[in-house]
Protein backbone atom coordinates (compact mmCIF):
# COMPACT_ATOMS: atom_id res chain seq x y z
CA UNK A 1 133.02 217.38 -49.49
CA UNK A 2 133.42 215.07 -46.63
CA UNK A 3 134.26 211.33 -47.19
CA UNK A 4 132.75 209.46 -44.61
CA UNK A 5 135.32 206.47 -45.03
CA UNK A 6 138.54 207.50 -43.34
CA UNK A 7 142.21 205.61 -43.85
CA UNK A 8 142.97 203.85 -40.68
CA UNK A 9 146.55 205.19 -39.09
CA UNK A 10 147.37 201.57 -37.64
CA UNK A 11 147.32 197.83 -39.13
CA UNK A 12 143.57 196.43 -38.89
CA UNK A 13 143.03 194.27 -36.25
CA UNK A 14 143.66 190.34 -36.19
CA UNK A 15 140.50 188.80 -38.17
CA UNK A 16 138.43 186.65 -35.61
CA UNK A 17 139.60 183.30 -34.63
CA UNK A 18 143.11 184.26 -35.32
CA UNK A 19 144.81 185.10 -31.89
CA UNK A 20 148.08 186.95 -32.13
CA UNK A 21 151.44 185.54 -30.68
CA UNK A 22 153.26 186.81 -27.44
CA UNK A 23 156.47 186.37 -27.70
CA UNK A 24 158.38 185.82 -24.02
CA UNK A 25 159.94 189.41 -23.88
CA UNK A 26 155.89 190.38 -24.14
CA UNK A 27 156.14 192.12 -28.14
CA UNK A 28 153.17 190.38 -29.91
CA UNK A 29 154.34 188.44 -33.15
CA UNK A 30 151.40 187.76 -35.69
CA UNK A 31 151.21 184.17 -36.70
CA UNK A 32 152.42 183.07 -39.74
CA UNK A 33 150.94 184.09 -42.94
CA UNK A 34 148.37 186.63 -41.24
CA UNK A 35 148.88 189.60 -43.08
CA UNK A 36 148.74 187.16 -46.19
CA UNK A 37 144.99 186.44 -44.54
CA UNK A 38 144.29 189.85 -43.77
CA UNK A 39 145.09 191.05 -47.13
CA UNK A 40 142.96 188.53 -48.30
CA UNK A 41 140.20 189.34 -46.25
CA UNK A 42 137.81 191.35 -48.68
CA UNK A 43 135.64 193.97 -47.03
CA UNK A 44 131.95 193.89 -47.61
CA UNK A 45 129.18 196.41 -48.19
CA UNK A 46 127.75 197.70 -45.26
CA UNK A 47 130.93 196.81 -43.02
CA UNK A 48 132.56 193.78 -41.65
CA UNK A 49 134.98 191.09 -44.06
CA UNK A 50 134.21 187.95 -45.52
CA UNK A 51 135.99 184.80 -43.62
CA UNK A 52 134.56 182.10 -45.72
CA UNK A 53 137.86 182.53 -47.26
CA UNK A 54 139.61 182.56 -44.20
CA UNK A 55 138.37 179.25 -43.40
CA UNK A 56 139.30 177.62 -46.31
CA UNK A 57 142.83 179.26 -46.44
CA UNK A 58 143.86 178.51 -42.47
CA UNK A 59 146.29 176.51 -42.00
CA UNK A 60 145.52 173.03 -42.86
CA UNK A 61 147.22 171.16 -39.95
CA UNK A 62 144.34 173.22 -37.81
CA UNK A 63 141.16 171.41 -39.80
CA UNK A 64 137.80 172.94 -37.95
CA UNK A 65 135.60 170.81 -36.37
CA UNK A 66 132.40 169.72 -37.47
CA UNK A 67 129.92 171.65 -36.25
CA UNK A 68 127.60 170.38 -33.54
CA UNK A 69 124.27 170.22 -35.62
CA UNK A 70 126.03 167.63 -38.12
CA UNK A 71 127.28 165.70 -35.36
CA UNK A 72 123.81 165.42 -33.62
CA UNK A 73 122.16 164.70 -36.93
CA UNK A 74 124.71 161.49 -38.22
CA UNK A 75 124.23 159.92 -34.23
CA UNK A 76 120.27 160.41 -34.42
CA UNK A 77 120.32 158.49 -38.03
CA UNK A 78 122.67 155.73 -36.64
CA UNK A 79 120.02 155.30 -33.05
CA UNK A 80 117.03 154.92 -35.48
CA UNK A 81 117.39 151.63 -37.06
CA UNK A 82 118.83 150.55 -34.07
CA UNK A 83 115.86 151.21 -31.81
CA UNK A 84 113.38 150.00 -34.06
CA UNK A 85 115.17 146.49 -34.54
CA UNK A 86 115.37 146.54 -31.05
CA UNK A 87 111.97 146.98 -30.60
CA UNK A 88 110.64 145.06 -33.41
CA UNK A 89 113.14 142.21 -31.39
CA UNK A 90 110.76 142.66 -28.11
CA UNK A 91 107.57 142.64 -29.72
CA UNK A 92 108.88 139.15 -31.62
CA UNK A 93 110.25 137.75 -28.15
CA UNK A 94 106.56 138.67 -26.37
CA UNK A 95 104.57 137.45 -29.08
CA UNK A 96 106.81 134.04 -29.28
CA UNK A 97 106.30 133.76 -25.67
CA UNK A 98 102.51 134.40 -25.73
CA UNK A 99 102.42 131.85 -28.46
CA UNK A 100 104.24 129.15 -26.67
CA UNK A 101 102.20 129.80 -23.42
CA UNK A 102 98.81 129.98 -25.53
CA UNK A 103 99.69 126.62 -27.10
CA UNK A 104 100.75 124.87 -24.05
CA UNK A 105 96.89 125.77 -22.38
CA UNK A 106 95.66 124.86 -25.64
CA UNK A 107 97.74 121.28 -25.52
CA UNK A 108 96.98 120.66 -21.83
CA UNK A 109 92.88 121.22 -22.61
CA UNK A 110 92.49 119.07 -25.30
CA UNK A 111 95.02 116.40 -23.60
CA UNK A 112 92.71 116.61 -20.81
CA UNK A 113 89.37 116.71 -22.70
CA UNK A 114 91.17 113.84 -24.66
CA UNK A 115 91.69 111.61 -21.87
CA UNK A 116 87.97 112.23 -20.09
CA UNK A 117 86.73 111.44 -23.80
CA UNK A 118 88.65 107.87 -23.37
CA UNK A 119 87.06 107.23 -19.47
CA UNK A 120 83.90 108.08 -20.93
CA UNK A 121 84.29 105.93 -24.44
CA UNK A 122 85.20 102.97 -21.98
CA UNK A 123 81.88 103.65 -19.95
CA UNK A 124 79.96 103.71 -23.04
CA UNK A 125 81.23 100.61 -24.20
CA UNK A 126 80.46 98.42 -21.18
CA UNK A 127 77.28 99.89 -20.28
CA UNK A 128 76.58 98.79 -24.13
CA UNK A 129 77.62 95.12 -23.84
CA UNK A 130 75.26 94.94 -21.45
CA UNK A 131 72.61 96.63 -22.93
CA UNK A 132 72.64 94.83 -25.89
CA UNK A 133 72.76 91.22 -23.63
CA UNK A 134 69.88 92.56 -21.97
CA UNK A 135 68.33 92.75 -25.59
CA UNK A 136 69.17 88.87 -26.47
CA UNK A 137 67.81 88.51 -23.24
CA UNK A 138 64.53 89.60 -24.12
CA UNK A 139 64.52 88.07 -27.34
CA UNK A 140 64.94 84.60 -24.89
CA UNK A 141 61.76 85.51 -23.54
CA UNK A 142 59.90 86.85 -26.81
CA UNK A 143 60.77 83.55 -28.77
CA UNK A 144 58.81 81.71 -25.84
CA UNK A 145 54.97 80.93 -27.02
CA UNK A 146 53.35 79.28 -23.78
CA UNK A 147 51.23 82.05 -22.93
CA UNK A 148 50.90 81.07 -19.37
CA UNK A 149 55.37 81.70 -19.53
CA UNK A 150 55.35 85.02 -21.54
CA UNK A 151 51.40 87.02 -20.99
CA UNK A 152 50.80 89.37 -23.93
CA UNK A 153 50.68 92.54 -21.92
CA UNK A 154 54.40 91.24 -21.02
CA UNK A 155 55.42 90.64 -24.29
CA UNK A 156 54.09 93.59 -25.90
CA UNK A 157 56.38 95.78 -22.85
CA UNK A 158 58.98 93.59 -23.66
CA UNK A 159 59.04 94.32 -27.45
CA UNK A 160 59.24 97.98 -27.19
CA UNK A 161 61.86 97.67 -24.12
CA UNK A 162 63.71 95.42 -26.88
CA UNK A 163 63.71 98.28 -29.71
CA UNK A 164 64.52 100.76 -27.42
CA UNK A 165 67.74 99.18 -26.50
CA UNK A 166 68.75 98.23 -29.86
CA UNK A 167 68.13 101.47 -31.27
CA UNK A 168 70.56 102.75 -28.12
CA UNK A 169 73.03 100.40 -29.07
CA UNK A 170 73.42 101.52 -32.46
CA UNK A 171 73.38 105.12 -31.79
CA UNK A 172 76.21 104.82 -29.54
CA UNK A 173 78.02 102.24 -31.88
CA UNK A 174 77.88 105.62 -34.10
CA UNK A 175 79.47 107.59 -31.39
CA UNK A 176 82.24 105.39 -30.06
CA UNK A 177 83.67 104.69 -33.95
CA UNK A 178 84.49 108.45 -34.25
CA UNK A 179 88.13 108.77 -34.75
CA UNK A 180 89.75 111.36 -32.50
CA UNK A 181 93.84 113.11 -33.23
CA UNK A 182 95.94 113.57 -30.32
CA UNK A 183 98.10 116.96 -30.92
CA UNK A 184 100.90 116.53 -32.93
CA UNK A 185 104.65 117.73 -32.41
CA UNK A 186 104.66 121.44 -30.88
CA UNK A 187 105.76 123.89 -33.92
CA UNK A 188 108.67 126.51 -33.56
CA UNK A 189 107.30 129.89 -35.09
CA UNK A 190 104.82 132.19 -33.17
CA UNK A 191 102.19 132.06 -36.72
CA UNK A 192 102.40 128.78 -36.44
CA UNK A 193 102.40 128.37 -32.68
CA UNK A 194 98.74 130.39 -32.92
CA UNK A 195 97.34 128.77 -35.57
CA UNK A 196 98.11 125.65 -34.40
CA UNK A 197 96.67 126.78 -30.65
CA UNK A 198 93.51 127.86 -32.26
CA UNK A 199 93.11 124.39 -34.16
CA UNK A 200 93.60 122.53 -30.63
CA UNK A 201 91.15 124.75 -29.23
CA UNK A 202 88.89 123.70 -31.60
CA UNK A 203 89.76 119.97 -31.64
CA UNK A 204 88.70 120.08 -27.38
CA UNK A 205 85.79 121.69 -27.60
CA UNK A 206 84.73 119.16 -30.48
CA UNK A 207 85.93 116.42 -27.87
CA UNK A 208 84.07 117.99 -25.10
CA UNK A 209 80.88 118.13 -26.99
CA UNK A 210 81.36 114.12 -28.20
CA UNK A 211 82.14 113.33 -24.77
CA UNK A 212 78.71 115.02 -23.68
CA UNK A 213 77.30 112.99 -26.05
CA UNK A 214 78.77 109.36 -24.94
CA UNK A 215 77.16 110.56 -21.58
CA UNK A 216 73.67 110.90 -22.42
CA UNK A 217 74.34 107.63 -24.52
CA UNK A 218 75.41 105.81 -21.70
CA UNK A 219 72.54 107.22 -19.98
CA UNK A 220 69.72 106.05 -22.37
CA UNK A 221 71.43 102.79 -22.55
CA UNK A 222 71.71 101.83 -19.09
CA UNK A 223 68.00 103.27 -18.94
CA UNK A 224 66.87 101.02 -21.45
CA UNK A 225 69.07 98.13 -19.56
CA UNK A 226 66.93 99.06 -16.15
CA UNK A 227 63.63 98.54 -18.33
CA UNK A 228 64.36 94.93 -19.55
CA UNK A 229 65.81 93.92 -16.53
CA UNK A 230 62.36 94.95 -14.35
CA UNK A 231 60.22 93.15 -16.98
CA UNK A 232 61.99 90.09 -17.62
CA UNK A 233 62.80 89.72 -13.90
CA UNK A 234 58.86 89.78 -13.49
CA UNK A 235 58.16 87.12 -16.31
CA UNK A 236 61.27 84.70 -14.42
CA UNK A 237 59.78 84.95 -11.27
CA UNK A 238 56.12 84.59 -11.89
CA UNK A 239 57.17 81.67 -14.46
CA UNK A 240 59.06 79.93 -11.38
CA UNK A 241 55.96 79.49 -9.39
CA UNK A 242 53.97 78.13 -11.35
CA UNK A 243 55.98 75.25 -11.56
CA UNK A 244 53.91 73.38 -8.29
CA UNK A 245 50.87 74.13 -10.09
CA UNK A 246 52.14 72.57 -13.74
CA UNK A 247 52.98 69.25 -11.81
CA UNK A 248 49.60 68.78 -10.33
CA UNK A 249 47.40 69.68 -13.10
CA UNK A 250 49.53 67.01 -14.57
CA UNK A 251 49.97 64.52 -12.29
CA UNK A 252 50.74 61.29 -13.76
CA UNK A 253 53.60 62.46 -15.76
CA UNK A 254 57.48 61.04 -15.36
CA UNK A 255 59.44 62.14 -12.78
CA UNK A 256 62.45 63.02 -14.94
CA UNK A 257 59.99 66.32 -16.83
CA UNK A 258 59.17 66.82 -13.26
CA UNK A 259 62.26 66.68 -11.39
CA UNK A 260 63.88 69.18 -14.17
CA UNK A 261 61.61 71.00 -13.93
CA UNK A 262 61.54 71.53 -10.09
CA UNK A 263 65.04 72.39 -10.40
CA UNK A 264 64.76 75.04 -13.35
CA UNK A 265 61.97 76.70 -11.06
CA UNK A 266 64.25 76.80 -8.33
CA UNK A 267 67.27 78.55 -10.24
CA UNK A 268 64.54 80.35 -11.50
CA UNK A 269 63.63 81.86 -8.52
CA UNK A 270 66.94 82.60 -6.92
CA UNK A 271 67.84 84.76 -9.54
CA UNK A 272 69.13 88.36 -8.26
CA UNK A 273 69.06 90.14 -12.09
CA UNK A 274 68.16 89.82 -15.64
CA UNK A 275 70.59 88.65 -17.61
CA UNK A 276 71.03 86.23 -21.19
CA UNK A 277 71.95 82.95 -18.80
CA UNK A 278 69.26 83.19 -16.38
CA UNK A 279 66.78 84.09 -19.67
CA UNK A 280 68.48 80.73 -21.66
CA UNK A 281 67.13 78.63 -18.17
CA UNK A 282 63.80 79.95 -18.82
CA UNK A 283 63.88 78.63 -22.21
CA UNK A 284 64.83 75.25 -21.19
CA UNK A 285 62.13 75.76 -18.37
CA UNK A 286 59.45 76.63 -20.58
CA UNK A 287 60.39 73.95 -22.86
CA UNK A 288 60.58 71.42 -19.15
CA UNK A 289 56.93 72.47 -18.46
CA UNK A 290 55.83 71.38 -21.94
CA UNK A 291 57.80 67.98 -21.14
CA UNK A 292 55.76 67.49 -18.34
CA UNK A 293 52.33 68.13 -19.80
CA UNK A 294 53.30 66.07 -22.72
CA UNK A 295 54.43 63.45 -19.97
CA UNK A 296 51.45 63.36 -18.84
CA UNK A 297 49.04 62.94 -22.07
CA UNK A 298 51.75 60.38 -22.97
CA UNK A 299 51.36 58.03 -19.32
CA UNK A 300 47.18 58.27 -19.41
CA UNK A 301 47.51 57.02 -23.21
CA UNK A 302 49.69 54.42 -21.71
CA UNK A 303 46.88 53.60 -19.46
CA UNK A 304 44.16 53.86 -20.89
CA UNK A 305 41.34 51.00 -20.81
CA UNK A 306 39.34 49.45 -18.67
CA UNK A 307 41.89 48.88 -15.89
CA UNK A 308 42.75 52.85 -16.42
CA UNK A 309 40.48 54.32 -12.80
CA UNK A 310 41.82 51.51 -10.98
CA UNK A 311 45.76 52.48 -11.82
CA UNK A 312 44.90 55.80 -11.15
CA UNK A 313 43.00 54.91 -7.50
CA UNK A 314 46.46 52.66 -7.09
CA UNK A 315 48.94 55.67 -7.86
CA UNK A 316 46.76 57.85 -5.77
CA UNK A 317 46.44 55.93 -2.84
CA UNK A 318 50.48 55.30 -3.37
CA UNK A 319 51.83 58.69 -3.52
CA UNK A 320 49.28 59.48 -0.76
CA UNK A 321 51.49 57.24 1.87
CA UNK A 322 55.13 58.61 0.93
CA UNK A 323 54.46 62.40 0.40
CA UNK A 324 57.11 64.37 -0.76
CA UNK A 325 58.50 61.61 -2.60
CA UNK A 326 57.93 61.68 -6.88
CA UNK A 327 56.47 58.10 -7.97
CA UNK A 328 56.30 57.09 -11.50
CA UNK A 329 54.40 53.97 -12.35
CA UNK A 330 54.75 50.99 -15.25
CA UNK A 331 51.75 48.36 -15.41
CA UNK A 332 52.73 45.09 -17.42
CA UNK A 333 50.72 41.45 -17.22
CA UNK A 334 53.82 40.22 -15.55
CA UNK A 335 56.08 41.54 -13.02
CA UNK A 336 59.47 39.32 -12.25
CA UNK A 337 57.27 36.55 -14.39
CA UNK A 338 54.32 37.19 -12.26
CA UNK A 339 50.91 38.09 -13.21
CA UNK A 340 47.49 37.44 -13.36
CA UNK A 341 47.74 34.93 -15.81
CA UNK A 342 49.22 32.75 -13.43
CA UNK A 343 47.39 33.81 -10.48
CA UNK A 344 49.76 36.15 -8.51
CA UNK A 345 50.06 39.84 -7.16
CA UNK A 346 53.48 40.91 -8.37
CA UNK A 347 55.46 44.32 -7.92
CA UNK A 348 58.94 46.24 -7.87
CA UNK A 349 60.06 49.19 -7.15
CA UNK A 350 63.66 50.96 -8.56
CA UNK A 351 64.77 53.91 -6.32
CA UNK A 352 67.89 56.07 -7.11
CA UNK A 353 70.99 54.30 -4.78
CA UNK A 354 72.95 57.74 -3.87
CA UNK A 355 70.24 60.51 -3.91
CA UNK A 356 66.63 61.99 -4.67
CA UNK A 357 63.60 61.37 -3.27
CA UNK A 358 61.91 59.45 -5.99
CA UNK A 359 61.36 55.83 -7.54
CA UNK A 360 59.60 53.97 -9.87
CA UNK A 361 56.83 51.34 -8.98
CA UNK A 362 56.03 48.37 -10.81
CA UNK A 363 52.50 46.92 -10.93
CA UNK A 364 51.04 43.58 -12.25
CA UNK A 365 47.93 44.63 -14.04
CA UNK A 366 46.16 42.01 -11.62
CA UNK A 367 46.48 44.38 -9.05
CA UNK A 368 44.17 47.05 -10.42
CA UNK A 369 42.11 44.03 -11.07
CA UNK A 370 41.79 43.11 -7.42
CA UNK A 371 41.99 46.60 -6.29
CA UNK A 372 40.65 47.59 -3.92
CA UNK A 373 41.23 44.32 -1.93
CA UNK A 374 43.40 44.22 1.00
CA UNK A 375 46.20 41.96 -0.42
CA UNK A 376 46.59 44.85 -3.27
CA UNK A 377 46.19 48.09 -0.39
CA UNK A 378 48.90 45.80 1.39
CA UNK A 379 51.51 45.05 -1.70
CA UNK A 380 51.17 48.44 -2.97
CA UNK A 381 52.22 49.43 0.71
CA UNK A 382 55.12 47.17 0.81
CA UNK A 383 56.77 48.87 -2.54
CA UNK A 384 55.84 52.50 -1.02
CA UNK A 385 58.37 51.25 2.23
CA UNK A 386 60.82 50.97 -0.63
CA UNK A 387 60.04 54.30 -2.05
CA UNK A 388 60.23 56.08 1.34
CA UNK A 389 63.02 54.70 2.20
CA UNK A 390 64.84 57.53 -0.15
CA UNK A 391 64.03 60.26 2.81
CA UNK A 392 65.19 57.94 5.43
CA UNK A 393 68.65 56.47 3.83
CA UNK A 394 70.50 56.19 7.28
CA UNK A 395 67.49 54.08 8.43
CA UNK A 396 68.30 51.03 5.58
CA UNK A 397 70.89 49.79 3.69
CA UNK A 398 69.22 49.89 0.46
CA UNK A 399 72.15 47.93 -1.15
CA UNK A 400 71.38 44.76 0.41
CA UNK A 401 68.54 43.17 -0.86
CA UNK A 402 67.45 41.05 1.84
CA UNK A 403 67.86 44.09 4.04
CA UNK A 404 65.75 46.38 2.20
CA UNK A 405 62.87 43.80 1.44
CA UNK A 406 62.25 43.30 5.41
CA UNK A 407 62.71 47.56 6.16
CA UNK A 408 59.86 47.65 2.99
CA UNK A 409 57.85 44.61 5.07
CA UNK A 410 58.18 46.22 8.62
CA UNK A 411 57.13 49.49 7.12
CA UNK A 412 54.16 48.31 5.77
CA UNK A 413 53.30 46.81 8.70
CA UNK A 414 53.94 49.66 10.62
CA UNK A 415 51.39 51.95 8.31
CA UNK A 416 48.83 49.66 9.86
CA UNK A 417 48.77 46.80 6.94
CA UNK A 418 48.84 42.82 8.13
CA UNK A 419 47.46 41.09 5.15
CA UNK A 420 49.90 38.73 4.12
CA UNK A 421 50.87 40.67 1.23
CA UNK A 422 52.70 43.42 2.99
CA UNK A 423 55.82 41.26 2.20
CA UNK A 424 55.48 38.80 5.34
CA UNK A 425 54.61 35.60 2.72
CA UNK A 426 57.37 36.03 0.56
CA UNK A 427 60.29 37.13 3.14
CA UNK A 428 58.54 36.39 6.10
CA UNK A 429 57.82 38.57 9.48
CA UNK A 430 60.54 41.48 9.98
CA UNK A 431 61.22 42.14 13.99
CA UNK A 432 59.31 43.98 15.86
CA UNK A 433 62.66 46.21 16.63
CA UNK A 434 62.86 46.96 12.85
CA UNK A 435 58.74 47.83 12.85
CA UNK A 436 59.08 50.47 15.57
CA UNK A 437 62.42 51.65 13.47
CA UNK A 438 60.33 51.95 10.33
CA UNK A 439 57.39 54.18 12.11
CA UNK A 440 59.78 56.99 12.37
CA UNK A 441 60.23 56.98 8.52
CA UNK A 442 57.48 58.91 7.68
């Protein structure tokens, strides 16, 4: 019977990863302790020896490395956490970036949205001060009665122009008390930095859409503005020329009603808009023009009588030889203490010393009782060369009373009037030199 093991006639070789010794005369020494190892090296079935015993029994001062798998496996657990905080560090530095950026658009909208909000605010406002003085304006007008001033197809436009501007005053009074937040300091934090963006965001297109609202407001007022203005500039200038008419349907009336209210025409008339002044004058002109009709029931209750055609026939034929020129007239018995009574003619005249083209003419009621005889036509002519002598002031020296008596004499004269009471009886007969000087006062 054949055993297949067989007794080996030499040593057994060196285990593996334990290298003999050469020694320098070239015999081969084995290292320290290695037959210890190889006797300790157990055989196992099927061939071959167990080193895990080997390894643990080498020499300690020759540790074995780690092996390459561990060493791979402790660096990839150490690069982990590092790339992640790294990365998480990147997408923290973008988004704090993006949020800065993001909130300095959002800042720089609104600031801008802001500051057109504040142009447009301003707009408003004026373009409502005006609107609402073109409301008292028409209010002016509306609290005038006279018909003939304020129609009722005018009034009734100028009522509704009147609402419609108030009502667009108050709606933008609603707009312009809205109270608006400028952005406040810029946060650190990208949450905050985007929730703060997306609240300025909001905040400009809020401003925006106010903004388009103070627009259409300043729109509607300065629309309603346009109406008034068109209207009441129609009722001022139609209510200016009537003024000619108003003084000759009533004609006698004092020349102060009339004078004012020549002048209130005229300003009146040269007035370029519609505004609360310029409707104030056409109160006081309104309220001139009633002056002058009341004027005039006042000076025919003044003459009324029997001597009341004749005054009238006198003040005619009067103003009709110094046109131009505004005559009021007083009748009284006596005139410088002379009158009828005591059988004289008897007259004065006042005129203004520096300017105007008026005067006032005093009359002896025995006048209108000799009218129409020719020492009246020629009295009454003498006091007109006093009256006229206001549109011819570098022709007399009205100051000087003996001067002015003789211009009112040669005057008279020169109108074509010799009875002795053109002036000739009581200052006697002016030169012919000052005659021919008093025909070109006309």
């Amino acid at each position: 019977m054949n055993d297949d093991r067989s007794t080996p006639s030499e040593a057994p070789a060196d285990p593996p990863g334990i290298a003999p010794t050469a020694g320098p005369d070239g015999t081969v020494t084995a290292l320290p302790g290695a037959s210890e190892v190889a006797s300790s090296v157990e055989p196992v079935p099927g061939g071959g020896h167990d080193l895990a015993g080997l390894l643990v029994s080498a020499d300690p001062d020759r540790a074995p490395s780690p092996l390459p798998r561990r060493r791979r496996r402790a660096v990839l657990a150490w690069t982990l956490p590092i790339a992640g905080v790294l990365l998480l560090a990147g997408i923290g530095a973008a988004l704090q970036l993006t949020a800065n950026l993001g909130y300095d658009d959002a800042r720089t909208h609104l600031t801008a949205a802001l500051s057109k909000h504040d142009d447009e605010e301003s707009r408003n406002v004026r373009t409502r001060v005006v609107d609402d003085e073109a409301a008292r304006a028409a209010e002016h007008l509306l609290g005038v009665s006279d018909p003939t001033m304020v129609g009722d197809a005018q009034r009734a436009e100028l009522t509704t122009q009147r609402d419609r501007a108030q009502k667009a005053s108050a709606a933008a009074v609603s707009l312009t008390g809205t109270k608006l937040s400028a952005p406040g300091t810029k946060p650190s934090w990208f949450w905050e930095l985007y929730a703060d963006s997306a609240n300025l965001d909001a905040e400009a297109r809020s401003v925006r859409t106010l903004t388009s609202a103070l627009g259409r407001s300043s729109d509607e007022l300065r629309s309603a503005t346009e109406a008034i203005d068109k209207t009441g500039s129609d009722v001022i200038k139609a209510a200016a020329g009537l003024a000619g008419q108003i003084e000759n349907d009533n004609r006698p009336s004092p020349n102060e009603g009339v004078l004012s209210l020549r002048e209130g025409a005229a300003r009146l008339a040269a007035a370029s808009s519609f505004d609360e002044p310029i409707a104030e004058a056409f109160v006081g002109y309104a309220a001139t023009a009633q002056k002058v009709r009341d004027g005039h029931t006042a000076t025919l209750a003044a003459e009324a009588g029997p001597l009341q055609d004749a005054r009238q026939q006198i003040e005619d034929f009067a103003r009709s030889l110094v046109p131009g020129v505004l005559l009021d007239f007083e009748w009284a018995d006596r005139v410088n203490d002379l009158g009828g009574d005591n059988g004289y003619l008897s007259g004065e005249t006042l005129t203004p010393i520096q300017s105007g083209e008026y005067a006032t003419i005093r009359l002896s009621n025995s006048i209108a009782e000799d009218w129409p005889g020719d020492s009246s036509k020629a009295l009454v002519a003498h006091e007109a060369g006093h009256a006229i002598a206001t549109k011819c002031r570098t022709m007399v020296d009205n100051t000087d009373s003996p001067a002015a008596e003789a211009w009112a004499t040669a005057w008279a004269i020169s109108m074509g009037f010799t009875d002795d009471g053109n002036g000739t009886q009581a200052y006697g007969s002016p030169p012919d030199s000052l005659v021919q000087k008093a025909a070109g006062c006309r």
